[in-house]
Protein backbone atom coordinates (compact mmCIF):
# COMPACT_ATOMS: atom_id res chain seq x y z
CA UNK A 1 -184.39 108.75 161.64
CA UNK A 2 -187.82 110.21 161.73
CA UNK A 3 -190.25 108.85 164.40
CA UNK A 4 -193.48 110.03 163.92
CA UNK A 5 -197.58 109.00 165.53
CA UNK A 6 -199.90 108.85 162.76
CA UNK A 7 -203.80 109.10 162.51
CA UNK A 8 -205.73 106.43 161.21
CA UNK A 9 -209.20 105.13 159.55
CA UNK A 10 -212.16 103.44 159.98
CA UNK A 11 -212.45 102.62 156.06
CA UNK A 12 -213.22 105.87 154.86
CA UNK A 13 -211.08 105.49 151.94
CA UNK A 14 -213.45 105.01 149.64
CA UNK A 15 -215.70 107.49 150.30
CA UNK A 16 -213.68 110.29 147.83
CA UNK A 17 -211.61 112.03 150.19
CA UNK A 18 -208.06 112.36 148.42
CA UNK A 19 -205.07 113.11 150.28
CA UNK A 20 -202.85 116.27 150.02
CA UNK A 21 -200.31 118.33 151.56
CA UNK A 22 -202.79 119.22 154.75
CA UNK A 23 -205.52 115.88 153.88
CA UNK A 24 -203.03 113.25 155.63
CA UNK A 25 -205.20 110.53 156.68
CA UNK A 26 -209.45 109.91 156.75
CA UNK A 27 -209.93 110.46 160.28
CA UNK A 28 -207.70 113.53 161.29
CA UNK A 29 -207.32 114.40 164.90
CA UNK A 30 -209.56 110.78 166.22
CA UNK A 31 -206.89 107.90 166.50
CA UNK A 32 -203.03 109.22 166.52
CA UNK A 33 -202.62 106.78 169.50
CA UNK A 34 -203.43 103.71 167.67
CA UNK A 35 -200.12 103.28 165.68
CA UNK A 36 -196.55 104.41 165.60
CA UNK A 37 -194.15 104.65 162.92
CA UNK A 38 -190.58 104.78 162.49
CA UNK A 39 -188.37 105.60 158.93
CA UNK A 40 -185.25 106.30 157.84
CA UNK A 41 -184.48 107.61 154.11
CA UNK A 42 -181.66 106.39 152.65
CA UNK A 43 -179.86 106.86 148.88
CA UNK A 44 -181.95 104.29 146.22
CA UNK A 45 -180.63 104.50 142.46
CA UNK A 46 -179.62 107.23 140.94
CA UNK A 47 -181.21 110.56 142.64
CA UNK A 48 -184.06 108.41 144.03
CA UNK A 49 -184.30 108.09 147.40
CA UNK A 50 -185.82 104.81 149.42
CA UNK A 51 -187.86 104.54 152.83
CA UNK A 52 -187.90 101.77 154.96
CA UNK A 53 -189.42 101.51 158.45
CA UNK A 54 -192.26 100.09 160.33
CA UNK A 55 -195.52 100.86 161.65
CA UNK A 56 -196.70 99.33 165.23
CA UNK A 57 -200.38 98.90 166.25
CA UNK A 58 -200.75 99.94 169.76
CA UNK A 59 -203.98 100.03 169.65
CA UNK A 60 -205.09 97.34 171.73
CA UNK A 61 -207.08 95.52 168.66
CA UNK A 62 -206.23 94.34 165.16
CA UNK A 63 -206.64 95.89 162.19
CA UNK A 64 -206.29 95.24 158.41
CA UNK A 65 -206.48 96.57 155.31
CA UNK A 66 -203.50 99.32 156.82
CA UNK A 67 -203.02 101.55 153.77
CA UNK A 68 -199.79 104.21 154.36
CA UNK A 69 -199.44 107.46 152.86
CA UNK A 70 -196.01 108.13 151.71
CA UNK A 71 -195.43 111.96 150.76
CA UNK A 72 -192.14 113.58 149.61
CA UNK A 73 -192.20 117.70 150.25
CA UNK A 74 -190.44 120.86 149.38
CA UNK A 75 -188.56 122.63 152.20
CA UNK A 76 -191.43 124.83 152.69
CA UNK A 77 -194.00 122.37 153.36
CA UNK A 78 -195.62 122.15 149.36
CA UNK A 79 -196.14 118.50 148.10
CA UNK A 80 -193.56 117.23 145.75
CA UNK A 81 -194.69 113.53 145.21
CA UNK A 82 -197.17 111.00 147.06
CA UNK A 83 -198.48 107.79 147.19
CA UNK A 84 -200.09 104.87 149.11
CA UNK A 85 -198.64 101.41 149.58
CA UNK A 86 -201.13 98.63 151.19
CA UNK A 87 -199.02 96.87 154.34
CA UNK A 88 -200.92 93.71 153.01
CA UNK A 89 -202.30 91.42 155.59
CA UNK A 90 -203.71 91.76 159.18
CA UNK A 91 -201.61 93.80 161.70
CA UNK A 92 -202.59 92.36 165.50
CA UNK A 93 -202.36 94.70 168.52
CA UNK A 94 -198.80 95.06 169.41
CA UNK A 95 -197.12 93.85 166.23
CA UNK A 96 -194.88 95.72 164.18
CA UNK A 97 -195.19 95.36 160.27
CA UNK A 98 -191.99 96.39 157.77
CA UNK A 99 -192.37 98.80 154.60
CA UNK A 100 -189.86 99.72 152.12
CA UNK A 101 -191.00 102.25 149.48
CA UNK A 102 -188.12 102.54 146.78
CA UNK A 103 -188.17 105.34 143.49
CA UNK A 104 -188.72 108.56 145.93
CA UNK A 105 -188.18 111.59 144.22
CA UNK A 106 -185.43 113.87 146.07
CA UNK A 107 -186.90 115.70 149.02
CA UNK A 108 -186.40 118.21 151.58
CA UNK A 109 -188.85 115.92 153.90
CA UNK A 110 -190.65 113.15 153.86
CA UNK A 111 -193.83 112.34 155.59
CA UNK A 112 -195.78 108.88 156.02
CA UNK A 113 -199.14 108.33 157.85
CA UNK A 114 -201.43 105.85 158.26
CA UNK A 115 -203.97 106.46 155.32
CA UNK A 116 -206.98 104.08 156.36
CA UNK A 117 -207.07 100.86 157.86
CA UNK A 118 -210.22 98.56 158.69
CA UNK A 119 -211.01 97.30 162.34
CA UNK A 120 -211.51 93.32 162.70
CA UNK A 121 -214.61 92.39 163.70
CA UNK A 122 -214.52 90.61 167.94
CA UNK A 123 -217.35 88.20 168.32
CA UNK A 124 -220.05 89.34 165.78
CA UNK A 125 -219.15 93.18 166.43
CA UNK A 126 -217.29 96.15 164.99
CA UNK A 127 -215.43 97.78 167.75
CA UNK A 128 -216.45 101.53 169.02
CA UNK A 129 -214.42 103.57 169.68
């Protein structure tokens, strides 16, 4: 099982930045705190491989729009495969939200961040941070 705290977004997503091995989320380095995640890979068909866990906002205020990165890597650290699954729907402060990402390729590692997420807006405002 692979635990793992993530970095997230502010809706920078569509602003051009692409993920890669090292580009793992919009925001590097400002919000690991605000969600957790927890995966375990198990056998899909064939020599795919599926991932099912959960990501938990701890952030103290709800978000939407969560977009995951899901990326499968060599045993030296080079990107095999990637891609991004939308969680679908709000996820409130202390909630956890379920994923399952089936037709992995075979990996030594696997690696899943928060990609980009958008704050909800309290009484008129966007949160600062």
């Amino acid at each position: 099982m692979a635990v793992g705290i993530v970095a997230v977004t502010s809706g920078c997503a569509g602003m051009g930045m692409q993920p890669s091995a090292t580009v793992t989320t919009t925001t590097p380095g400002v919000t690991e705190r605000w969600f957790r995640l927890d995966w375990t890979v198990e056998p899909d068909t064939g020599q795919e491989r599926k991932l099912e866990g959960h990501v938990e906002n701890v952030s103290g205020r709800p978000v939407t729009d969560v977009q995951l990165l899901i990326q499968s890597l060599d045993a030296a650290g080079n990107l095999l495969d990637q891609r991004r699954q939308w969680l679908g729907g709000g996820l409130p402060s202390g909630v956890r939200q379920y994923f399952a990402v089936r037709q992995l390729p075979p990996a030594a590692q696997y690696r899943v961040n928060v990609w980009s997420y958008r704050p909800v807006e309290r009484d008129g405002r966007w949160p600062w941070w």
